[in-house]
PDB file of N, CA and C in Angstrom:
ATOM      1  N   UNK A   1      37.344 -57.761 -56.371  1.00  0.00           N
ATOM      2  CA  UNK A   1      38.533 -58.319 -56.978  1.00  0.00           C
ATOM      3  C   UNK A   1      39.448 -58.861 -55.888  1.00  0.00           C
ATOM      4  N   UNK A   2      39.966 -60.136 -56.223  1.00  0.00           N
ATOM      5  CA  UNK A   2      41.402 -60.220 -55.054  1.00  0.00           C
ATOM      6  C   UNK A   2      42.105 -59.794 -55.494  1.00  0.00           C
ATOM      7  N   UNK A   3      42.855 -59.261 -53.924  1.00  0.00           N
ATOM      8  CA  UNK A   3      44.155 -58.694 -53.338  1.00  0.00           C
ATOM      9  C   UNK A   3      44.720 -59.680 -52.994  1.00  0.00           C
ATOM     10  N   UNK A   4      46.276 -59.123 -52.882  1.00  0.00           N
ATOM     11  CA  UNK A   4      46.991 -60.419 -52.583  1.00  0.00           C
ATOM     12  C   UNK A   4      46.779 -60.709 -51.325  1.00  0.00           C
ATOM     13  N   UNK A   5      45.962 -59.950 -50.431  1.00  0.00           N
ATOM     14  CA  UNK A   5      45.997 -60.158 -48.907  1.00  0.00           C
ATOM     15  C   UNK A   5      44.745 -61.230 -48.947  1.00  0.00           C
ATOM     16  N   UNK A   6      43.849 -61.226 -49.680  1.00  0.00           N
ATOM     17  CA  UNK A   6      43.124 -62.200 -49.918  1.00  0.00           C
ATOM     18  C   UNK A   6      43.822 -63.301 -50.115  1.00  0.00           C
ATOM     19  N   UNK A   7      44.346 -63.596 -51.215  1.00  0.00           N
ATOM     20  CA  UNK A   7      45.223 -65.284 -51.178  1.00  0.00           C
ATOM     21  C   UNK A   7      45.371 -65.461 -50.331  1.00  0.00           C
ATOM     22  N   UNK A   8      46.462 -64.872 -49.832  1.00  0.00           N
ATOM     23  CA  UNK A   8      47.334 -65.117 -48.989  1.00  0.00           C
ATOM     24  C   UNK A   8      46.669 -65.513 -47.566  1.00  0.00           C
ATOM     25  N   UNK A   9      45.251 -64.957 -47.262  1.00  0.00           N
ATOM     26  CA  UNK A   9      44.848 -65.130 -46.291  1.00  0.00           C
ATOM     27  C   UNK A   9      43.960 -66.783 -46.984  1.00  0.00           C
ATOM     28  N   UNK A  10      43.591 -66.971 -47.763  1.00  0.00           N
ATOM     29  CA  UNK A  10      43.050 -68.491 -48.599  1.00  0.00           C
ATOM     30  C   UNK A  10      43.996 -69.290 -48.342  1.00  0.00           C
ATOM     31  N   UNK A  11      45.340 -69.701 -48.610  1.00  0.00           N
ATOM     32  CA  UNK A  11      46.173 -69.936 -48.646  1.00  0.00           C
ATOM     33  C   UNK A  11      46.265 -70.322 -47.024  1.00  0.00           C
ATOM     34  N   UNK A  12      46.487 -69.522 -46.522  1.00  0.00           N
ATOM     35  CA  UNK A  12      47.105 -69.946 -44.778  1.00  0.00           C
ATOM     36  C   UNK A  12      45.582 -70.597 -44.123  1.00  0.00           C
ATOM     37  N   UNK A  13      44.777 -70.273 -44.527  1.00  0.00           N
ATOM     38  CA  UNK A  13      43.448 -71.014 -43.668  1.00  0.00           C
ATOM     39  C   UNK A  13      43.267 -72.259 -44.656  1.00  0.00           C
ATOM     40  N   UNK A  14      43.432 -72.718 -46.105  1.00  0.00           N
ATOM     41  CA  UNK A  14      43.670 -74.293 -46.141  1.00  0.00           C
ATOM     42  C   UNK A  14      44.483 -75.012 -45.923  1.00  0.00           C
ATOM     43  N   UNK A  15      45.811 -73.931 -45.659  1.00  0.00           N
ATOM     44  CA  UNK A  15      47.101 -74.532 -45.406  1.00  0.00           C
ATOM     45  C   UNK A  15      46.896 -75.232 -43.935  1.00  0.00           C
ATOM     46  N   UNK A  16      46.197 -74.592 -42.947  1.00  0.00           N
ATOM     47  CA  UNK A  16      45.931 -74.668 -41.428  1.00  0.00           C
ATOM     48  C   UNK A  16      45.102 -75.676 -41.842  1.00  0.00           C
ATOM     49  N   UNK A  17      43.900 -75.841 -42.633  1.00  0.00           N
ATOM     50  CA  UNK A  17      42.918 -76.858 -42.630  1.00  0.00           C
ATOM     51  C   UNK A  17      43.668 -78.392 -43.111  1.00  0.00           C
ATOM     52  N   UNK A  18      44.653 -78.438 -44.075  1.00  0.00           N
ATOM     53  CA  UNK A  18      45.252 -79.268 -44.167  1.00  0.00           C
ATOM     54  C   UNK A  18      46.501 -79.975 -43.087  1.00  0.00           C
ATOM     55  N   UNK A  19      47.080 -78.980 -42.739  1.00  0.00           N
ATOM     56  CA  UNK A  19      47.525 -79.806 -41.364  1.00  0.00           C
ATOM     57  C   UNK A  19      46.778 -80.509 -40.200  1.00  0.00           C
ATOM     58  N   UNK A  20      45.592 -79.787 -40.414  1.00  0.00           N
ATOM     59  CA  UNK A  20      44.779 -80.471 -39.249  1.00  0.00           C
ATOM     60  C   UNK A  20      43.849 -81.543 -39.392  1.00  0.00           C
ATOM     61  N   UNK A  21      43.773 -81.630 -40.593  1.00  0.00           N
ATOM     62  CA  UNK A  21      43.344 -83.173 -41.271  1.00  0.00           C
ATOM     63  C   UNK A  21      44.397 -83.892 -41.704  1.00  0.00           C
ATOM     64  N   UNK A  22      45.389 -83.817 -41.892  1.00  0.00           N
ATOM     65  CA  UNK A  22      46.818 -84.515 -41.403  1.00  0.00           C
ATOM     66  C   UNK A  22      47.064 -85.375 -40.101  1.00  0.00           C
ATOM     67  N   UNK A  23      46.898 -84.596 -39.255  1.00  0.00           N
ATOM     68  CA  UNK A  23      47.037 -84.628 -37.905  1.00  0.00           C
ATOM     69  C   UNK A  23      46.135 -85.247 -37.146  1.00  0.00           C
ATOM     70  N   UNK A  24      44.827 -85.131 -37.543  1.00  0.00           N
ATOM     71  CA  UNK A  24      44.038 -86.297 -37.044  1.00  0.00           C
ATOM     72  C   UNK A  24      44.066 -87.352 -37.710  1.00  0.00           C
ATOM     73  N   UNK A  25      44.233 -87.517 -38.841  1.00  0.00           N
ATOM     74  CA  UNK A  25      44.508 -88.900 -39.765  1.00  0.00           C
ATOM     75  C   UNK A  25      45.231 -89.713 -38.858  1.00  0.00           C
ATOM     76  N   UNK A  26      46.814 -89.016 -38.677  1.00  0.00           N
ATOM     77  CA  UNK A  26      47.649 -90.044 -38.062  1.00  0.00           C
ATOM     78  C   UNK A  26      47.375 -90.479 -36.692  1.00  0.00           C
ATOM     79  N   UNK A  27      46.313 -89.278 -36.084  1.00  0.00           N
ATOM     80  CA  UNK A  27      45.882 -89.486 -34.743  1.00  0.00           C
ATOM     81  C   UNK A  27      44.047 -90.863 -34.946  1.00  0.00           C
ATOM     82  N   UNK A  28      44.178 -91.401 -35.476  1.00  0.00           N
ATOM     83  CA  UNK A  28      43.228 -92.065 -35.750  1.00  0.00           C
ATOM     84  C   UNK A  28      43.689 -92.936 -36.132  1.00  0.00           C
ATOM     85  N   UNK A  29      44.891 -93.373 -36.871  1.00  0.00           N
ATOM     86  CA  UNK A  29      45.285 -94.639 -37.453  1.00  0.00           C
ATOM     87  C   UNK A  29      46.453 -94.730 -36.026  1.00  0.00           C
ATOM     88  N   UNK A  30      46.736 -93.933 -35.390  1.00  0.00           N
ATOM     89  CA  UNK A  30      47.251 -94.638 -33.869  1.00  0.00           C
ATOM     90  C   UNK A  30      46.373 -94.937 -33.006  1.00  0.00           C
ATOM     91  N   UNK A  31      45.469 -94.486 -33.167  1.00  0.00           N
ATOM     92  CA  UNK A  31      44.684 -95.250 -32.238  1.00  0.00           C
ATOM     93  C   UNK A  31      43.833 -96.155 -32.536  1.00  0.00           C
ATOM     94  N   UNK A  32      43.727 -96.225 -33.891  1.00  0.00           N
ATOM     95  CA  UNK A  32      42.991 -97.789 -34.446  1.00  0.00           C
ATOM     96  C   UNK A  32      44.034 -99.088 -34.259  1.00  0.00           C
ATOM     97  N   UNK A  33      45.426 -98.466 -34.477  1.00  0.00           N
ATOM     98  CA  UNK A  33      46.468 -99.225 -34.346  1.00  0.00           C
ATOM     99  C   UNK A  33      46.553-100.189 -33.036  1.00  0.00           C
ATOM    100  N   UNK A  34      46.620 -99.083 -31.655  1.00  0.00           N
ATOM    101  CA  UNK A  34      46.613 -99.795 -30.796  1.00  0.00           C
ATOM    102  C   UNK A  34      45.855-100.532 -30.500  1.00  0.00           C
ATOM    103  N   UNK A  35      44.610-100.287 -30.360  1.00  0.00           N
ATOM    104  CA  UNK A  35      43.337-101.188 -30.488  1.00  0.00           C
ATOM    105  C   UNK A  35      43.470-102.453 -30.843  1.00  0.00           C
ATOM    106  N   UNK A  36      43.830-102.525 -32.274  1.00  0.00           N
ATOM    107  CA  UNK A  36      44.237-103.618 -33.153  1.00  0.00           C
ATOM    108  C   UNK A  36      45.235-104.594 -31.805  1.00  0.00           C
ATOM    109  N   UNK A  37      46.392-103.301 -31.593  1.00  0.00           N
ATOM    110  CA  UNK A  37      47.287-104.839 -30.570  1.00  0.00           C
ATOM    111  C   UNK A  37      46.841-104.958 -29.090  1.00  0.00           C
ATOM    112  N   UNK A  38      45.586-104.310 -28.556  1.00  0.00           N
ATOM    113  CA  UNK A  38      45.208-104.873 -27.666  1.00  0.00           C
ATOM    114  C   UNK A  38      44.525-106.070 -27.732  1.00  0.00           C
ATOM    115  N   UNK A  39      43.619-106.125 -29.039  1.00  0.00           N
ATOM    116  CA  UNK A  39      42.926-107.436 -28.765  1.00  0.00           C
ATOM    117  C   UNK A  39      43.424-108.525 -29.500  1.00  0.00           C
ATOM    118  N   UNK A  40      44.668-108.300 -30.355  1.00  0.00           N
ATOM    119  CA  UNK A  40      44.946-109.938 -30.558  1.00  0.00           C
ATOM    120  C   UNK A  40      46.608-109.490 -31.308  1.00  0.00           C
ATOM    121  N   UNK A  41      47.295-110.415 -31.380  1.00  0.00           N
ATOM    122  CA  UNK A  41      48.673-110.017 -32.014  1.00  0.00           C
ATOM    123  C   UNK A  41      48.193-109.576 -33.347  1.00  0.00           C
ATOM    124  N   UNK A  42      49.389-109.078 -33.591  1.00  0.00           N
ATOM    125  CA  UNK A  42      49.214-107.815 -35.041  1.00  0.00           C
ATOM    126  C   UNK A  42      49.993-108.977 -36.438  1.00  0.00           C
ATOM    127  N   UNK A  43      48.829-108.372 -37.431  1.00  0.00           N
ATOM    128  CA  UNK A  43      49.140-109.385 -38.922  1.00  0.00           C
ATOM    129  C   UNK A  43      49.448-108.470 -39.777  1.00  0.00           C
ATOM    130  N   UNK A  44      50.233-108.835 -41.023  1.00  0.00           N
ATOM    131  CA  UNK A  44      50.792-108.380 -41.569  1.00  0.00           C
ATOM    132  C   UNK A  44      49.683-107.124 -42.439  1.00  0.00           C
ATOM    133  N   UNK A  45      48.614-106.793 -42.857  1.00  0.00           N
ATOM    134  CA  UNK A  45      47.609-105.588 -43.482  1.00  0.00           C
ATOM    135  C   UNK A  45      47.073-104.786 -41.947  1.00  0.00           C
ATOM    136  N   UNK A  46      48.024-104.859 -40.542  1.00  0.00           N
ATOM    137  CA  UNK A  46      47.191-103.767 -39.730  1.00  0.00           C
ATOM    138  C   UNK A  46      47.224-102.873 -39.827  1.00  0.00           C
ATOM    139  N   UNK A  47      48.759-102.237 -40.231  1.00  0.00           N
ATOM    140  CA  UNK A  47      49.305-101.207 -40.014  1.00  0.00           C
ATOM    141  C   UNK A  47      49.155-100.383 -41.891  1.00  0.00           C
ATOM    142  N   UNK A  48      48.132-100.686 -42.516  1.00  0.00           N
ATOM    143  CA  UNK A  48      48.155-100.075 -43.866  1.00  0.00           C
ATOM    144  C   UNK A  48      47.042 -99.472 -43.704  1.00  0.00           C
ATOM    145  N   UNK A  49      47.556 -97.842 -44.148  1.00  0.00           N
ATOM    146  CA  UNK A  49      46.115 -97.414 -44.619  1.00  0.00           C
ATOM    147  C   UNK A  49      45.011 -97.447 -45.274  1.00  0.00           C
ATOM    148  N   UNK A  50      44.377 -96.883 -45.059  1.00  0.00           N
ATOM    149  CA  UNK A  50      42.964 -97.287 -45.637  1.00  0.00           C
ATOM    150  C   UNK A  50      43.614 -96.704 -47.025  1.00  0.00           C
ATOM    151  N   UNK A  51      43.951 -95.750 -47.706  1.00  0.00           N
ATOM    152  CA  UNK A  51      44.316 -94.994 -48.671  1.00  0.00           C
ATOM    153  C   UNK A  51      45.157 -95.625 -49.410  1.00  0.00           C
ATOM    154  N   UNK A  52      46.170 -96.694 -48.909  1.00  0.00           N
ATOM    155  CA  UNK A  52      46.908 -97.826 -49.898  1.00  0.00           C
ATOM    156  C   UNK A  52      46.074 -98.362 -51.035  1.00  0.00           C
ATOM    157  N   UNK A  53      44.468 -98.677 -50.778  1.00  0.00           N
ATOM    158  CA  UNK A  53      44.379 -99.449 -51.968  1.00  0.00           C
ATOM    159  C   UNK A  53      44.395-101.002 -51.860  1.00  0.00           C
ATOM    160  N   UNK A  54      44.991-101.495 -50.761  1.00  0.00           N
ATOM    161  CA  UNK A  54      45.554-102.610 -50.847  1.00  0.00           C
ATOM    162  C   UNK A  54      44.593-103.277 -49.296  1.00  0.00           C
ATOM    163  N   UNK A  55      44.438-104.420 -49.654  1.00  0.00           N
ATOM    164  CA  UNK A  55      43.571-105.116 -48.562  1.00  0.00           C
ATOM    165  C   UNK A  55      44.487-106.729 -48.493  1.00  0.00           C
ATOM    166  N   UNK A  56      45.309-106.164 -47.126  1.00  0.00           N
ATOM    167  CA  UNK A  56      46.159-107.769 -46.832  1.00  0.00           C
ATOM    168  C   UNK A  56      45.607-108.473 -45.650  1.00  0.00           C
ATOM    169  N   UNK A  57      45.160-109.786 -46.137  1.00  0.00           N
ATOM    170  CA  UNK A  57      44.084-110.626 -44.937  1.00  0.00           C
ATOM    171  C   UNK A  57      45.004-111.842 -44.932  1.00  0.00           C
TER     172      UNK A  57
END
């Protein structure tokens, strides 16, 4: 049966798993970013995530 020490321990290890797929997200769309303005000036769909939905060319 769970205990609350169970949740609670569920809870803080997806909570930890979700910050850290957070955290590389934004660490991946900065560095796709820069990329982007090393090799040519930046257009208006660089800086959108993939997760917008939206494709600006």
């Amino acid at each position: 049966m769970c205990t609350s020490s169970h949740i609670i321990g569920s809870l803080l290890a997806l909570s930890v798993l979700e910050i850290g797929l957070g955290v590389s997200s934004v660490t991946v769309g900065a560095v796709s970013f820069s990329l982007v303005l090393a090799e040519r000036k930046p257009q208006l769909g660089d800086s959108s995530p993939v997760w917008s939905g939206v494709c600006v060319r």
